[in-house]
C-alpha atoms as a PDB file:
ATOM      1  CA  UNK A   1     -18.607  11.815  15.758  1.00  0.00           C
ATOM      2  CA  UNK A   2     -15.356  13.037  17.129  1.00  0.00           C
ATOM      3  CA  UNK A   3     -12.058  11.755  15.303  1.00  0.00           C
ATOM      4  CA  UNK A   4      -9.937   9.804  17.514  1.00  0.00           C
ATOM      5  CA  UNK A   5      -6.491   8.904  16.949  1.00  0.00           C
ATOM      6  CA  UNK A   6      -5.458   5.131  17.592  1.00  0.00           C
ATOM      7  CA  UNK A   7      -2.511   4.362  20.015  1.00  0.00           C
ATOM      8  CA  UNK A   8      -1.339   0.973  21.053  1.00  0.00           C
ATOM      9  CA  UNK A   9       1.081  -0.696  23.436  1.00  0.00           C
ATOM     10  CA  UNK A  10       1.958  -3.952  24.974  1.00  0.00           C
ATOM     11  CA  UNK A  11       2.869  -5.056  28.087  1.00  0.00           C
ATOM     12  CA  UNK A  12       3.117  -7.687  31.395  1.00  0.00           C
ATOM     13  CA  UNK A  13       3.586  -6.562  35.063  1.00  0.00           C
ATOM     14  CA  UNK A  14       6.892  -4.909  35.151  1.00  0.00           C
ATOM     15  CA  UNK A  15       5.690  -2.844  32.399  1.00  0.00           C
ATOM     16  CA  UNK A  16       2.970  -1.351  33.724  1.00  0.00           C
ATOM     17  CA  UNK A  17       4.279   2.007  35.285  1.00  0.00           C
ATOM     18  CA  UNK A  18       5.941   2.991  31.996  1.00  0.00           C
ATOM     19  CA  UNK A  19       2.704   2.680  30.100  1.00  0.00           C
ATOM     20  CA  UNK A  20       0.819   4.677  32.311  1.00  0.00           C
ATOM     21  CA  UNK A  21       3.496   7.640  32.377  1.00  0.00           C
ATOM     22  CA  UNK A  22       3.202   7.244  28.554  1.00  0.00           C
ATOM     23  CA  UNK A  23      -0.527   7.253  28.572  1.00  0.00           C
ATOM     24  CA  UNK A  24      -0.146  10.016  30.827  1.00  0.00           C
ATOM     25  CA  UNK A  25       1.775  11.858  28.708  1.00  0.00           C
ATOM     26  CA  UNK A  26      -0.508  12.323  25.932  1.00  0.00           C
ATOM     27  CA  UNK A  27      -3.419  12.937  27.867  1.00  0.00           C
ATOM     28  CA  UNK A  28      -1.447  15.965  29.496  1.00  0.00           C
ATOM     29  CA  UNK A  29       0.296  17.189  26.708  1.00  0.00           C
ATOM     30  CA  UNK A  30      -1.796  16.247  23.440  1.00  0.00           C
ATOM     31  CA  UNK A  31      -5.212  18.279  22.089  1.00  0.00           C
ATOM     32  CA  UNK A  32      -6.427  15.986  19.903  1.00  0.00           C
ATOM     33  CA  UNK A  33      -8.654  12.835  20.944  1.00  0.00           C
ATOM     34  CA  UNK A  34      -6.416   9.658  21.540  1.00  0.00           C
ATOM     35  CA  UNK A  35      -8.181   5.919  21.763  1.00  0.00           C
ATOM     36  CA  UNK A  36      -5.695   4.369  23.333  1.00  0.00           C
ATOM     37  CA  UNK A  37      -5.326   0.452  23.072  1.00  0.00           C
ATOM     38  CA  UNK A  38      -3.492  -1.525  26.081  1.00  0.00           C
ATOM     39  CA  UNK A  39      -2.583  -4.995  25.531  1.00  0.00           C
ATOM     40  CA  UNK A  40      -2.112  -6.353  29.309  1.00  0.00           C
ATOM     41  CA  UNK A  41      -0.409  -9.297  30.398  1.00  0.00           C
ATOM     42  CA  UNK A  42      -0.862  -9.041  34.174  1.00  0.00           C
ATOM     43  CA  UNK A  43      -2.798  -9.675  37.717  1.00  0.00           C
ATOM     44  CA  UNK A  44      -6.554  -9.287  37.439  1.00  0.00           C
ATOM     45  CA  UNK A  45      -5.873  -6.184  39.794  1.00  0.00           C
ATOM     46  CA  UNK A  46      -3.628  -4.517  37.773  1.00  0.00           C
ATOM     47  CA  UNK A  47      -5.831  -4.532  34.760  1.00  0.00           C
ATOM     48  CA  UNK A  48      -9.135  -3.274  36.898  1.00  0.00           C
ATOM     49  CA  UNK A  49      -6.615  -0.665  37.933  1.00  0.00           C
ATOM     50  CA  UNK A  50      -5.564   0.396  34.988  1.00  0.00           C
ATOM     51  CA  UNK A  51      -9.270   0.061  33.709  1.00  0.00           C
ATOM     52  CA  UNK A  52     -10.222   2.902  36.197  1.00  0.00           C
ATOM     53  CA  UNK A  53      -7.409   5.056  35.710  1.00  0.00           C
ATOM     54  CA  UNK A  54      -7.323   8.130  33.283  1.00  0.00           C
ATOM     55  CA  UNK A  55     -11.003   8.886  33.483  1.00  0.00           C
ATOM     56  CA  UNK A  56     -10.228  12.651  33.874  1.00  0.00           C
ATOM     57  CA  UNK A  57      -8.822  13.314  30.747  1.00  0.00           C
ATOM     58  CA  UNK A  58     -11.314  14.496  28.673  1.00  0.00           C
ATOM     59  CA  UNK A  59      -9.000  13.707  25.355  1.00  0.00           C
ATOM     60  CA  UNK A  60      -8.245  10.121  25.965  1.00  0.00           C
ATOM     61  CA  UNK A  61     -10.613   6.867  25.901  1.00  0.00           C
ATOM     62  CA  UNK A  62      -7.949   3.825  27.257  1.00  0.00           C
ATOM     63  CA  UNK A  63      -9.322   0.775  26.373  1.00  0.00           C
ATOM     64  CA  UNK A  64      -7.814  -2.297  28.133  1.00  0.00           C
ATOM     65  CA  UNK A  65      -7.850  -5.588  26.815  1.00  0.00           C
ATOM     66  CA  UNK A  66      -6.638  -8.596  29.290  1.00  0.00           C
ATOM     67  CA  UNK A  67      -4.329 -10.861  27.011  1.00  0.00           C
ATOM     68  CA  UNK A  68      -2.929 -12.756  30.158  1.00  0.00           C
ATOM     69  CA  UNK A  69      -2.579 -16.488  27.883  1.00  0.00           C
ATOM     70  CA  UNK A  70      -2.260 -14.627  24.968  1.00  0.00           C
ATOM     71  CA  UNK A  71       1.423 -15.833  24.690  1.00  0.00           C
ATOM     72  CA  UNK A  72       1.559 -18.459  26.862  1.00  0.00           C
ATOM     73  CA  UNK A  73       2.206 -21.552  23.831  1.00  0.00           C
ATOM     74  CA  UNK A  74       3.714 -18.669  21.051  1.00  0.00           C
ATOM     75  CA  UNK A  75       7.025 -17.939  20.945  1.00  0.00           C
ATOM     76  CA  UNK A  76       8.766 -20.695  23.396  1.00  0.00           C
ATOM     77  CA  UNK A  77      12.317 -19.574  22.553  1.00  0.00           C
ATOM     78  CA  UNK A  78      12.109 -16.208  23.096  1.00  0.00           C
ATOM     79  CA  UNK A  79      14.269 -16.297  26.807  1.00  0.00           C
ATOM     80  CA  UNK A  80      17.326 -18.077  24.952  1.00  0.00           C
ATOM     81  CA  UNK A  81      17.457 -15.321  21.645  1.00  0.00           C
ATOM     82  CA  UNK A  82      16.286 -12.145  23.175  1.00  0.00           C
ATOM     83  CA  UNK A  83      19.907  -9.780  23.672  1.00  0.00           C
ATOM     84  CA  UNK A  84      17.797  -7.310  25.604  1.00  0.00           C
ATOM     85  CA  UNK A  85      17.078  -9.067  28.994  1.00  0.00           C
ATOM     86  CA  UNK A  86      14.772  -6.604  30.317  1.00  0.00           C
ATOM     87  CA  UNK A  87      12.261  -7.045  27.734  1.00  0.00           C
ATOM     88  CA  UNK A  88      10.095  -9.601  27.882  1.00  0.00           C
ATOM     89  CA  UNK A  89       8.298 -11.883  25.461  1.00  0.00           C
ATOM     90  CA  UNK A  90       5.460  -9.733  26.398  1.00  0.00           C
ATOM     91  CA  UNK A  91       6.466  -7.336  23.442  1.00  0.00           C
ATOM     92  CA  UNK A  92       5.788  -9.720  21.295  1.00  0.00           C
ATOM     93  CA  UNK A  93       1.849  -9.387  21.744  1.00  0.00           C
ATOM     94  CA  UNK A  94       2.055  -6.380  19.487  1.00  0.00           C
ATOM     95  CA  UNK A  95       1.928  -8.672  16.444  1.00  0.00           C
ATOM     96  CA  UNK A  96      -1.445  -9.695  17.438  1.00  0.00           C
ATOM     97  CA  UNK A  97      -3.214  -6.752  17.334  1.00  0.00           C
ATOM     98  CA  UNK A  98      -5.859  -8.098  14.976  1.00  0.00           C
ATOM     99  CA  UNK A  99      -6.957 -10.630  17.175  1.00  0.00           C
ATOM    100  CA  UNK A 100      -7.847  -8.412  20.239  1.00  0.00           C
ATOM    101  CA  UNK A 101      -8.597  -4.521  18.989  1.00  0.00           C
ATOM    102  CA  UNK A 102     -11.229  -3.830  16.062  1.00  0.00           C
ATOM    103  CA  UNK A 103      -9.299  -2.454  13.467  1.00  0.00           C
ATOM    104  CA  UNK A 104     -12.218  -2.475  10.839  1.00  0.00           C
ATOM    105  CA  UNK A 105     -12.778   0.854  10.418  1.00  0.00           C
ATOM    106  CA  UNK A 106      -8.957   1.928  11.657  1.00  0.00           C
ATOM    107  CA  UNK A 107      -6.996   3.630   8.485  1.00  0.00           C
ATOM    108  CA  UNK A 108      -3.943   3.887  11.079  1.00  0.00           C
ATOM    109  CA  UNK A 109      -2.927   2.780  14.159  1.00  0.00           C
ATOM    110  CA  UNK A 110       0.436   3.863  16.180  1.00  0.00           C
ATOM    111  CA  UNK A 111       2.714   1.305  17.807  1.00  0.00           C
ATOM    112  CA  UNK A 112       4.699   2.653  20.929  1.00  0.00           C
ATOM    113  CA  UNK A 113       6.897   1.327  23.602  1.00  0.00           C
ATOM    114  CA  UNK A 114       6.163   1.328  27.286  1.00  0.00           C
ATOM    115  CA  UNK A 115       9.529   3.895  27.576  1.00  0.00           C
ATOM    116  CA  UNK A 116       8.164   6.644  25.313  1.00  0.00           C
ATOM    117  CA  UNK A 117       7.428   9.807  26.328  1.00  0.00           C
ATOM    118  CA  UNK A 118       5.290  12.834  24.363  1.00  0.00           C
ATOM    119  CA  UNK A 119       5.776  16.169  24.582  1.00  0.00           C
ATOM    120  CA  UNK A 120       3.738  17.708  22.182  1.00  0.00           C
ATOM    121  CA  UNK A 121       0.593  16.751  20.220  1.00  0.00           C
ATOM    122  CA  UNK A 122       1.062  13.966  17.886  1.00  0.00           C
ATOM    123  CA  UNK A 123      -1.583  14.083  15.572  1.00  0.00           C
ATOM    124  CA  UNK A 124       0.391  15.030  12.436  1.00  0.00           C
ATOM    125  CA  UNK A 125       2.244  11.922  12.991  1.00  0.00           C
ATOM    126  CA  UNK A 126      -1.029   9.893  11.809  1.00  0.00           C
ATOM    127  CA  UNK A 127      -1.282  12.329   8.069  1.00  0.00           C
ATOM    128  CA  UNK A 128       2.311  10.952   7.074  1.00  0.00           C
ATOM    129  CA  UNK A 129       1.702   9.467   3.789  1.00  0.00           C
ATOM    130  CA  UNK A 130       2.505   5.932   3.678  1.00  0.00           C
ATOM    131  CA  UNK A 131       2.480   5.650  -0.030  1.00  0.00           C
ATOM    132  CA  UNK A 132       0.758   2.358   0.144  1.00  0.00           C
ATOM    133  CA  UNK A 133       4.123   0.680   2.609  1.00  0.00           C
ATOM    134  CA  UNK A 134       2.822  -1.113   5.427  1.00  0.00           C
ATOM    135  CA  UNK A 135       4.550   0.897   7.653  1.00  0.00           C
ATOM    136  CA  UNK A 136       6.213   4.061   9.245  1.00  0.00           C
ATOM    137  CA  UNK A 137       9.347   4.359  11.030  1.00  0.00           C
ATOM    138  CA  UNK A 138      12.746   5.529  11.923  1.00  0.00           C
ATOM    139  CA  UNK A 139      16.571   4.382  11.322  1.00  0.00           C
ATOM    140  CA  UNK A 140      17.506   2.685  15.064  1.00  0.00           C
ATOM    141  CA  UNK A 141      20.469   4.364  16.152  1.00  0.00           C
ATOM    142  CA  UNK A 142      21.708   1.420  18.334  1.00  0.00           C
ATOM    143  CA  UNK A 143      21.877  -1.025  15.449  1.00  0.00           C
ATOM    144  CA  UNK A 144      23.066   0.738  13.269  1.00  0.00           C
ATOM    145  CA  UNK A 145      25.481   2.924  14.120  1.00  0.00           C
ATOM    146  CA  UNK A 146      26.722   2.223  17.644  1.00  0.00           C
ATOM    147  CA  UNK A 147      30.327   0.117  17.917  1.00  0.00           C
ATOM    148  CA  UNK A 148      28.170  -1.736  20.937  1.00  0.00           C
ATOM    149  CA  UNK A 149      25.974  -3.494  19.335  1.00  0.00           C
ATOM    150  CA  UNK A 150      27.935  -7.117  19.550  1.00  0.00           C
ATOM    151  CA  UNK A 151      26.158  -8.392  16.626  1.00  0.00           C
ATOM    152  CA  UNK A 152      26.673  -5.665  14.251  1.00  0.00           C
ATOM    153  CA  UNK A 153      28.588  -8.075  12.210  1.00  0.00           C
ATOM    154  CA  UNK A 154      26.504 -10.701  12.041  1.00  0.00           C
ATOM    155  CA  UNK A 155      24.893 -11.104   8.244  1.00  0.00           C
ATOM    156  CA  UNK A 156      21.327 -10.248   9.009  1.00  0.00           C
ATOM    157  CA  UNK A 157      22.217  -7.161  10.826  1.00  0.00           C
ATOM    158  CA  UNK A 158      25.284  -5.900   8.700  1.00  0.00           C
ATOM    159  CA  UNK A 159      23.846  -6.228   5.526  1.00  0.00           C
ATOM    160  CA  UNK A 160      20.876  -3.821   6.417  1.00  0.00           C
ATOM    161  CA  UNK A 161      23.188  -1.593   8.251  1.00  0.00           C
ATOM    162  CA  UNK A 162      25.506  -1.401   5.152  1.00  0.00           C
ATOM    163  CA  UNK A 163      21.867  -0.295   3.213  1.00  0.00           C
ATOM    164  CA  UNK A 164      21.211   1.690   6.074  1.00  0.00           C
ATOM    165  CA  UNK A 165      17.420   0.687   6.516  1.00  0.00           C
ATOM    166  CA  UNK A 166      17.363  -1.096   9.860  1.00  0.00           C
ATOM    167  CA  UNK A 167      14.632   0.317  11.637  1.00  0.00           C
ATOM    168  CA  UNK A 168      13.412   0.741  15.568  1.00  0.00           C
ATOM    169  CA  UNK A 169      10.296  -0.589  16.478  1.00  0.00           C
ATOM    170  CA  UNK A 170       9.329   1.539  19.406  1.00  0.00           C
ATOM    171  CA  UNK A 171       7.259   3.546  17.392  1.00  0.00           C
ATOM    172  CA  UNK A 172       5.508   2.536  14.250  1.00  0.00           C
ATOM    173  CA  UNK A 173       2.965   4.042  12.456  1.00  0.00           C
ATOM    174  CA  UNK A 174       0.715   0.746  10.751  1.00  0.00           C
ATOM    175  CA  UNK A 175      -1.101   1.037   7.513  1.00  0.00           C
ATOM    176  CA  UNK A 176      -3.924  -0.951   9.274  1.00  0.00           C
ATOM    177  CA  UNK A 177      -5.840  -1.495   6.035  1.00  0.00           C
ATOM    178  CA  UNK A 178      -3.150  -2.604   4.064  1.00  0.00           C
ATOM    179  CA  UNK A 179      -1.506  -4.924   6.014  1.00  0.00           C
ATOM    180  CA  UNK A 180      -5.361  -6.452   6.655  1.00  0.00           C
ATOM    181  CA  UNK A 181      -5.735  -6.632   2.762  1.00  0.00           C
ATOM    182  CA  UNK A 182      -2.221  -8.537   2.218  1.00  0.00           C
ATOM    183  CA  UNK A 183      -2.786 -10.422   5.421  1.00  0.00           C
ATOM    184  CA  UNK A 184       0.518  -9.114   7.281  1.00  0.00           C
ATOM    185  CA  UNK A 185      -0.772  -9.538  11.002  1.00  0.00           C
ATOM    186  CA  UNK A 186      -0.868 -13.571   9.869  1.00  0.00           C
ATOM    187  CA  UNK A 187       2.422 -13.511   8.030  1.00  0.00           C
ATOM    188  CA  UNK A 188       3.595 -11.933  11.700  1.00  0.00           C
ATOM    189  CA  UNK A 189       2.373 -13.930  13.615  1.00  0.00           C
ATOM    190  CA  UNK A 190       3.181 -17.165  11.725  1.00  0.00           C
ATOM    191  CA  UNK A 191       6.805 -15.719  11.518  1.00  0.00           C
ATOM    192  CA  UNK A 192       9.576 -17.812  13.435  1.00  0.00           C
ATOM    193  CA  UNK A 193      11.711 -16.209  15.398  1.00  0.00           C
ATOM    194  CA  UNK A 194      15.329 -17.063  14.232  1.00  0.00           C
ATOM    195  CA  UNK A 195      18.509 -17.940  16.559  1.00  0.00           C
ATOM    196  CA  UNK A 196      19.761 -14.461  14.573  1.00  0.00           C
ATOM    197  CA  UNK A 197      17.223 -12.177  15.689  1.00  0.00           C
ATOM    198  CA  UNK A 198      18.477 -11.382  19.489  1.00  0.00           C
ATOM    199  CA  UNK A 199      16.378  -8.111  19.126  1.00  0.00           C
ATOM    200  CA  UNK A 200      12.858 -10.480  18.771  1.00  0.00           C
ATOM    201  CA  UNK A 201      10.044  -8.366  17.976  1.00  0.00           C
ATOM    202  CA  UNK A 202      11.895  -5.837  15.579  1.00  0.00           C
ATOM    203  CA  UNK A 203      14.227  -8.179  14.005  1.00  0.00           C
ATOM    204  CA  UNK A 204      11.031  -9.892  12.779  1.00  0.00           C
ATOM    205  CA  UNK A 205       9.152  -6.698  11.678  1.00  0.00           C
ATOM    206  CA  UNK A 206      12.564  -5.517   9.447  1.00  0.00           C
ATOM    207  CA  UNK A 207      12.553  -8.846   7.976  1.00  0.00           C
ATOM    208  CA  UNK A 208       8.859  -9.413   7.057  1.00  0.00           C
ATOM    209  CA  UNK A 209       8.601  -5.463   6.148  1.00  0.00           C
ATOM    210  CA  UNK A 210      11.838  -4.671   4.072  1.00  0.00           C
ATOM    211  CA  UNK A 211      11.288  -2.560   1.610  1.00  0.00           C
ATOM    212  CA  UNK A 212       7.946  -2.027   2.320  1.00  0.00           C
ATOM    213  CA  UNK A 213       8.469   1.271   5.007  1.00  0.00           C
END
């Protein structure tokens, strides 16, 4: 059977024609095989589109998964934290991966934004060693070193820009199996989202997964 590598993003109507430039992407620039995950939030059209797009890329099987209600009683408070306008509660699907991709025999599966863009094959992304953390990522640039950020100085920000291990969420590398072991995807989903956390999605992933990536 032919390895695939596991990709999945997230998204409602306005952030459809990022996700298929990203999609597009690897197809065009990555050798490996991809199975690539779309959580969709959008018009029945949309998602048949998308169902019958990227066909002729022999390295890529997209998978699309209609999650229209999904959200629709999670969350409620979203409009009046989120900082970031633009991005919708939509984002916040990601957490419940679980419940709509098979991720039994997945060791790991990569998170990515709508926005990103790959120039070269990824596949030796997915051999970084974990070392049995639930998760890979980088230091976000934004939080913690740009002047602004207006809630830099606000305690749960500061003190994890003063220990330097805030993190971006826009692409994460999940230790699938562990996080199913310790039962992460229900501590995620069960998390409330705090007055605090104006950045949503990753404010709750760097406070359920510190020290742990």
């Amino acid at each position: 059977m032919d390895k695939f590598y596991h990709i999945y993003y997230c998204s409602d109507e306005n952030g459809l024609e990022l996700m298929k430039h990203s999609i597009d992407s690897i197809g065009t620039n990555c050798t490996n095989k991809y199975m690539v995950h779309c959580l969709i939030s959008a018009s029945k059209e949309s998602i048949n589109q998308m169902r019958k797009m990227f066909i002729n890329f022999s390295n890529l099987n997209v998978k699309v998964y209609d999650c229209s209600n999904l959200m629709d009683d999670k969350f409620t408070n979203y409009g009046t934290v989120a900082y970031l306008k633009h991005i919708s509660k939509a984002t916040m699907m990601r957490m419940y991966v679980n419940k709509i991709v098979d991720l039994t025999n997945i060791d790991k599966i990569l998170y990515l934004d709508n926005d990103i863009y790959i120039n070269k094959d990824i596949a030796d992304l997915f051999e970084t060693d974990l070392n049995g953390c639930y998760l890979g990522a980088v230091r976000d640039t934004f939080v913690n070193w740009s002047r602004s950020f207006p809630y830099r100085n606000e305690p749960f920000y500061l003190r994890r820009i003063c220990d330097n291990t805030y993190f971006n969420g826009g692409v994460e590398l999940l230790n699938v199996q562990q996080m199913l072991k310790d039962d992460m995807f229900t501590k995620l989903q069960n998390y409330e989202l705090k007055p605090y956390m104006k950045l949503t999605d990753q404010d709750i992933y760097n406070a359920l997964f510190e020290g742990h990536v």
